[in-house]
PDB file of N, CA and C in Angstrom:
ATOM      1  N   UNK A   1     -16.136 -15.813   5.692  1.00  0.00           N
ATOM      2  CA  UNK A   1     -14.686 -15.851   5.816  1.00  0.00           C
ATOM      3  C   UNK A   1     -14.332 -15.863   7.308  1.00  0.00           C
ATOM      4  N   UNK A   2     -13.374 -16.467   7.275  1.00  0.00           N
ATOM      5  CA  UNK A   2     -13.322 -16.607   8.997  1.00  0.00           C
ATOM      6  C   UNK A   2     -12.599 -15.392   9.593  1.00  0.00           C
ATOM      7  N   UNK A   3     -12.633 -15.214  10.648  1.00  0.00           N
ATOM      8  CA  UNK A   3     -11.552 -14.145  11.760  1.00  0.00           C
ATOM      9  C   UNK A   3     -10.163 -14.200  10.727  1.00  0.00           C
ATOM     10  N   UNK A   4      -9.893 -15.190  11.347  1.00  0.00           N
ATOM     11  CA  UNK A   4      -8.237 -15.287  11.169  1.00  0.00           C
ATOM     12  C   UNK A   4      -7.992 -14.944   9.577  1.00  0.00           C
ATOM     13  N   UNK A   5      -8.644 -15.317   8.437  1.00  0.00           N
ATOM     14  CA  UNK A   5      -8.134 -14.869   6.966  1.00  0.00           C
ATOM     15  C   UNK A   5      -8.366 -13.589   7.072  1.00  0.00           C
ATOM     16  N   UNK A   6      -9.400 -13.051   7.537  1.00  0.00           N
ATOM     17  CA  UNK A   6      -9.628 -11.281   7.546  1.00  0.00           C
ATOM     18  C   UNK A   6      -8.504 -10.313   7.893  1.00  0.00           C
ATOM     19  N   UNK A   7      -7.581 -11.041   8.642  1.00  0.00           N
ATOM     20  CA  UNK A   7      -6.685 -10.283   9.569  1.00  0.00           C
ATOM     21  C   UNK A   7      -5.480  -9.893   8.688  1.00  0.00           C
ATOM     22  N   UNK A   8      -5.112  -8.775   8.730  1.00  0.00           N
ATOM     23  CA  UNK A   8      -4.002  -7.733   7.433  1.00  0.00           C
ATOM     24  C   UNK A   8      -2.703  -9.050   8.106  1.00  0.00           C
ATOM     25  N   UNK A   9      -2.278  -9.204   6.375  1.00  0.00           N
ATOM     26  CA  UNK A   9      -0.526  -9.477   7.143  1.00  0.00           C
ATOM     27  C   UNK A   9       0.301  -8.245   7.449  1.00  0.00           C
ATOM     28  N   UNK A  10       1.193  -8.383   8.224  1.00  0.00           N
ATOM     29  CA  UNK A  10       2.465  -7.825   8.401  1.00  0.00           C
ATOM     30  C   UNK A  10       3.552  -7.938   7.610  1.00  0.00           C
ATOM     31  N   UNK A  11       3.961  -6.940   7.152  1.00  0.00           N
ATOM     32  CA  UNK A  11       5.520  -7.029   5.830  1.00  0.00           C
ATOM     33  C   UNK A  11       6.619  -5.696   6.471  1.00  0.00           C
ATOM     34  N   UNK A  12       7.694  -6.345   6.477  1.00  0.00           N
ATOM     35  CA  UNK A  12       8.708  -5.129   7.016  1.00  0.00           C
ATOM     36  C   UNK A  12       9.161  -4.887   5.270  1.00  0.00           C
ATOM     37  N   UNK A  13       9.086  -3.530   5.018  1.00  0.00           N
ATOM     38  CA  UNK A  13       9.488  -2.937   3.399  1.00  0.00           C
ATOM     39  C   UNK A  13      10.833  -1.838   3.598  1.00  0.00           C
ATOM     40  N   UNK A  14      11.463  -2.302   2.824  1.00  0.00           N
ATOM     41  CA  UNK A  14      12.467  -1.613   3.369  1.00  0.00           C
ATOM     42  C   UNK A  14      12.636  -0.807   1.893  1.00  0.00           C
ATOM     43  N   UNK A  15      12.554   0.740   1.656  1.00  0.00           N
ATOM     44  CA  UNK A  15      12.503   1.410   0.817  1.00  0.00           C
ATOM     45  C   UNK A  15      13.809   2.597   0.231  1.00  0.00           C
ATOM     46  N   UNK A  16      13.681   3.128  -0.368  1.00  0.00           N
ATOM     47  CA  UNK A  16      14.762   4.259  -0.519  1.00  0.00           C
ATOM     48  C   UNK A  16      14.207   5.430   0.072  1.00  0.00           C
ATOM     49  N   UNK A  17      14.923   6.584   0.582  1.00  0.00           N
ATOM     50  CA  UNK A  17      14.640   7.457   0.936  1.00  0.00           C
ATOM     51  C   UNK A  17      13.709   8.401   0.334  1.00  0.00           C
ATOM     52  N   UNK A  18      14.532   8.489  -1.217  1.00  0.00           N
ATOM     53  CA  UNK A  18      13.107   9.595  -2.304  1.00  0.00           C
ATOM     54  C   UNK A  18      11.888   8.875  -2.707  1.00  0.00           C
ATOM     55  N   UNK A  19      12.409   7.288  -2.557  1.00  0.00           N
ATOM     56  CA  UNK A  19      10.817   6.689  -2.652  1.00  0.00           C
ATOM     57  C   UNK A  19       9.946   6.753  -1.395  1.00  0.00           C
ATOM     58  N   UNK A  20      10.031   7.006  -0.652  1.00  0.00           N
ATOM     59  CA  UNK A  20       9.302   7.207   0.564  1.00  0.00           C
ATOM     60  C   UNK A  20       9.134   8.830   0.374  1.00  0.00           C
ATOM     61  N   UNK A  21       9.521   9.221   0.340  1.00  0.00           N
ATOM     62  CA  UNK A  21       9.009  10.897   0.252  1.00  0.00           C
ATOM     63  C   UNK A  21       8.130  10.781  -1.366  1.00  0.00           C
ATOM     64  N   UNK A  22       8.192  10.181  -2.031  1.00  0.00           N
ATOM     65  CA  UNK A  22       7.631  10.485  -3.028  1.00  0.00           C
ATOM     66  C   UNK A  22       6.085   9.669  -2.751  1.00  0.00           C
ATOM     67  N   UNK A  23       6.088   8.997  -2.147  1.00  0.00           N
ATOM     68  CA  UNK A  23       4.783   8.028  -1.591  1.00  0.00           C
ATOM     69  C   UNK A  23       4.143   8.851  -0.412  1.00  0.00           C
ATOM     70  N   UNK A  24       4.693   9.569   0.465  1.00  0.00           N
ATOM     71  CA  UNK A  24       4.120  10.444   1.407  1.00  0.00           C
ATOM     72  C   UNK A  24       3.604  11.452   0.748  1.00  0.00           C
ATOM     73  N   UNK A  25       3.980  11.937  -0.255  1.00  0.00           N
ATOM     74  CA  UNK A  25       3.736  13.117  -1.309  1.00  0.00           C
ATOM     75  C   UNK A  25       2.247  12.895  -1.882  1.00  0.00           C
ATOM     76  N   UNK A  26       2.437  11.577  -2.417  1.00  0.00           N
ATOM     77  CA  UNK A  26       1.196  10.987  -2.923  1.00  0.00           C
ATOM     78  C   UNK A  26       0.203  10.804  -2.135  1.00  0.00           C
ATOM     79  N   UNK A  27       0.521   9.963  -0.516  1.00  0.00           N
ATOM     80  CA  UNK A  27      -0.279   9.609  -0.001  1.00  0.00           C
ATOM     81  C   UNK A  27      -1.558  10.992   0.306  1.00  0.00           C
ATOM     82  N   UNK A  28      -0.415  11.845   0.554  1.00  0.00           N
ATOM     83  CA  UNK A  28      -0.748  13.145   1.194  1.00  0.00           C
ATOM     84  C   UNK A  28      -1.759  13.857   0.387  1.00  0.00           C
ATOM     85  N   UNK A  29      -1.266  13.695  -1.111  1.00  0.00           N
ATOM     86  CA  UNK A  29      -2.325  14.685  -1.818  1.00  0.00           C
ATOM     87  C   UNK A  29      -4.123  13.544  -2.293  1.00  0.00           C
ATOM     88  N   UNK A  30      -3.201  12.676  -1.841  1.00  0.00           N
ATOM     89  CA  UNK A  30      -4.907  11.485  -2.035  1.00  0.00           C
ATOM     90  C   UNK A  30      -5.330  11.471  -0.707  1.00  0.00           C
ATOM     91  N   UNK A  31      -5.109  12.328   0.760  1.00  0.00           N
ATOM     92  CA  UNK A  31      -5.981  12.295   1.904  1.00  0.00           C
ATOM     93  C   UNK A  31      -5.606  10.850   2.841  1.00  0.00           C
ATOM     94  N   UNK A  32      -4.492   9.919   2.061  1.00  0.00           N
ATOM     95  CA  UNK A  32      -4.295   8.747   3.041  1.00  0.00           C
ATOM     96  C   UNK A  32      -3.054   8.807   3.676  1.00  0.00           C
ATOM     97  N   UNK A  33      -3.054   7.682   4.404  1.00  0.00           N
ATOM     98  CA  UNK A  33      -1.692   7.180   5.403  1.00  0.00           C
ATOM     99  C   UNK A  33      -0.475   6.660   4.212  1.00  0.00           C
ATOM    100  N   UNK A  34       0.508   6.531   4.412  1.00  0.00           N
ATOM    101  CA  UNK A  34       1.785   6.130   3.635  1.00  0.00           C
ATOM    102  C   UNK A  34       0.900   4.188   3.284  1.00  0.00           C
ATOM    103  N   UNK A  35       0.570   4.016   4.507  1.00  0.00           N
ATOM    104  CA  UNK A  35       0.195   2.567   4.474  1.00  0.00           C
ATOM    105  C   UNK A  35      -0.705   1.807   3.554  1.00  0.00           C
ATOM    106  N   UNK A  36      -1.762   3.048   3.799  1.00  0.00           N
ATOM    107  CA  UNK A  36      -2.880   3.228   2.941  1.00  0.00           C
ATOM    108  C   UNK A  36      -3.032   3.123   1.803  1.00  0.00           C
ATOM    109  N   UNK A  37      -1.339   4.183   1.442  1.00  0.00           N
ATOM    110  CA  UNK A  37      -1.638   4.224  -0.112  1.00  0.00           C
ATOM    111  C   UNK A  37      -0.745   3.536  -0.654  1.00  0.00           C
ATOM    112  N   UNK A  38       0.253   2.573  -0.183  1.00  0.00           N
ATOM    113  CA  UNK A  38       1.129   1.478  -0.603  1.00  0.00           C
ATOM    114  C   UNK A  38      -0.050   0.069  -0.855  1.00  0.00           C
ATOM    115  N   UNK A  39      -1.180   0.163   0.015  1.00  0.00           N
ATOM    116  CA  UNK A  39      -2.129  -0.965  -0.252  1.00  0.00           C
ATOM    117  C   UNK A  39      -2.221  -0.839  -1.453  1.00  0.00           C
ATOM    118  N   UNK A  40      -3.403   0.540  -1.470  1.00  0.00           N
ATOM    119  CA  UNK A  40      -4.027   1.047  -3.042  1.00  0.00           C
ATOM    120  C   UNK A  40      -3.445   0.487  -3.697  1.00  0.00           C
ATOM    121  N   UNK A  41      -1.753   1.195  -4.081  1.00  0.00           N
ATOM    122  CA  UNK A  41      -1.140   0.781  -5.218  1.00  0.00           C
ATOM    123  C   UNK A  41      -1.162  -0.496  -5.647  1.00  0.00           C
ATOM    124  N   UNK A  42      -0.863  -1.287  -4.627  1.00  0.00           N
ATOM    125  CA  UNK A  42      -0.391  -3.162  -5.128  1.00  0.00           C
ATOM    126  C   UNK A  42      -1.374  -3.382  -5.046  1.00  0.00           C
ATOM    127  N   UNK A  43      -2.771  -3.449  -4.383  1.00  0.00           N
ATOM    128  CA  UNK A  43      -3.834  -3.718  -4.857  1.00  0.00           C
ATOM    129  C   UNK A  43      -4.492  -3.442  -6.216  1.00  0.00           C
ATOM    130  N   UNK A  44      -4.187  -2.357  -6.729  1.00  0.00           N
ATOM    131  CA  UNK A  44      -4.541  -1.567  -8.455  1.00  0.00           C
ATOM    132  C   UNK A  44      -3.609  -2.831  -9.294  1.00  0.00           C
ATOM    133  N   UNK A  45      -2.208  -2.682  -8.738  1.00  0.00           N
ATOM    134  CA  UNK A  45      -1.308  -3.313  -9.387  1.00  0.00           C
ATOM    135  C   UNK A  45      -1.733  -5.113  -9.942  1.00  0.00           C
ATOM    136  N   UNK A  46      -1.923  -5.754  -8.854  1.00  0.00           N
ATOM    137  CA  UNK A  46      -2.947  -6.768  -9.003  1.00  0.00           C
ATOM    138  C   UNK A  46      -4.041  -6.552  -9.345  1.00  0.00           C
ATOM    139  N   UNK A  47      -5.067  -6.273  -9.527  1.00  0.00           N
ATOM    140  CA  UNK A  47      -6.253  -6.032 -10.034  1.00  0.00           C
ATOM    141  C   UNK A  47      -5.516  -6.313 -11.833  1.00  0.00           C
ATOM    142  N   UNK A  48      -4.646  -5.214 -12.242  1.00  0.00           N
ATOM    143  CA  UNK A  48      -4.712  -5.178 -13.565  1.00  0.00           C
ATOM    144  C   UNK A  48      -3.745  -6.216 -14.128  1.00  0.00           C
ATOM    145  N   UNK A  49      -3.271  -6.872 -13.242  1.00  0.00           N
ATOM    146  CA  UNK A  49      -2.121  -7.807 -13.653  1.00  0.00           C
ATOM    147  C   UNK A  49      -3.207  -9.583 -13.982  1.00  0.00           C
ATOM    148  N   UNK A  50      -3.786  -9.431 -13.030  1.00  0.00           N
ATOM    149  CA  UNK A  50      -5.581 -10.352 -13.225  1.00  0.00           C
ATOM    150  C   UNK A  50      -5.878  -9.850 -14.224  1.00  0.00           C
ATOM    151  N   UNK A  51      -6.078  -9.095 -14.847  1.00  0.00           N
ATOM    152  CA  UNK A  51      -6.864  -8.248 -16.265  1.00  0.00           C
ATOM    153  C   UNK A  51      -8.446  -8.241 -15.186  1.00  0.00           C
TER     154      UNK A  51
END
């Protein structure tokens, strides 16, 4: 795979306030970054949406 496909995109997310505390909450008790665990999720999310 080359350099350039490897490289994370950038997304500005613009959220609600209790959803962001409720994702820091999460992130927090799974040991990750807010960032981290917004990947996880949509990554899980896709995974099962692929079956």
């Amino acid at each position: 795979m080359k350099e350039k496909e490897k490289a994370k995109k950038q997304v500005l997310l613009r959220l609600a306030p209790s959803l962001w505390e409720d994702l820091a909450k999460w992130a927090d008790d799974d040991y990750r970054s807010i960032n981290a665990q917004i990947e996880y999720l949509l990554a899980e999310c896709v995974r099962k949406r692929k079956g």
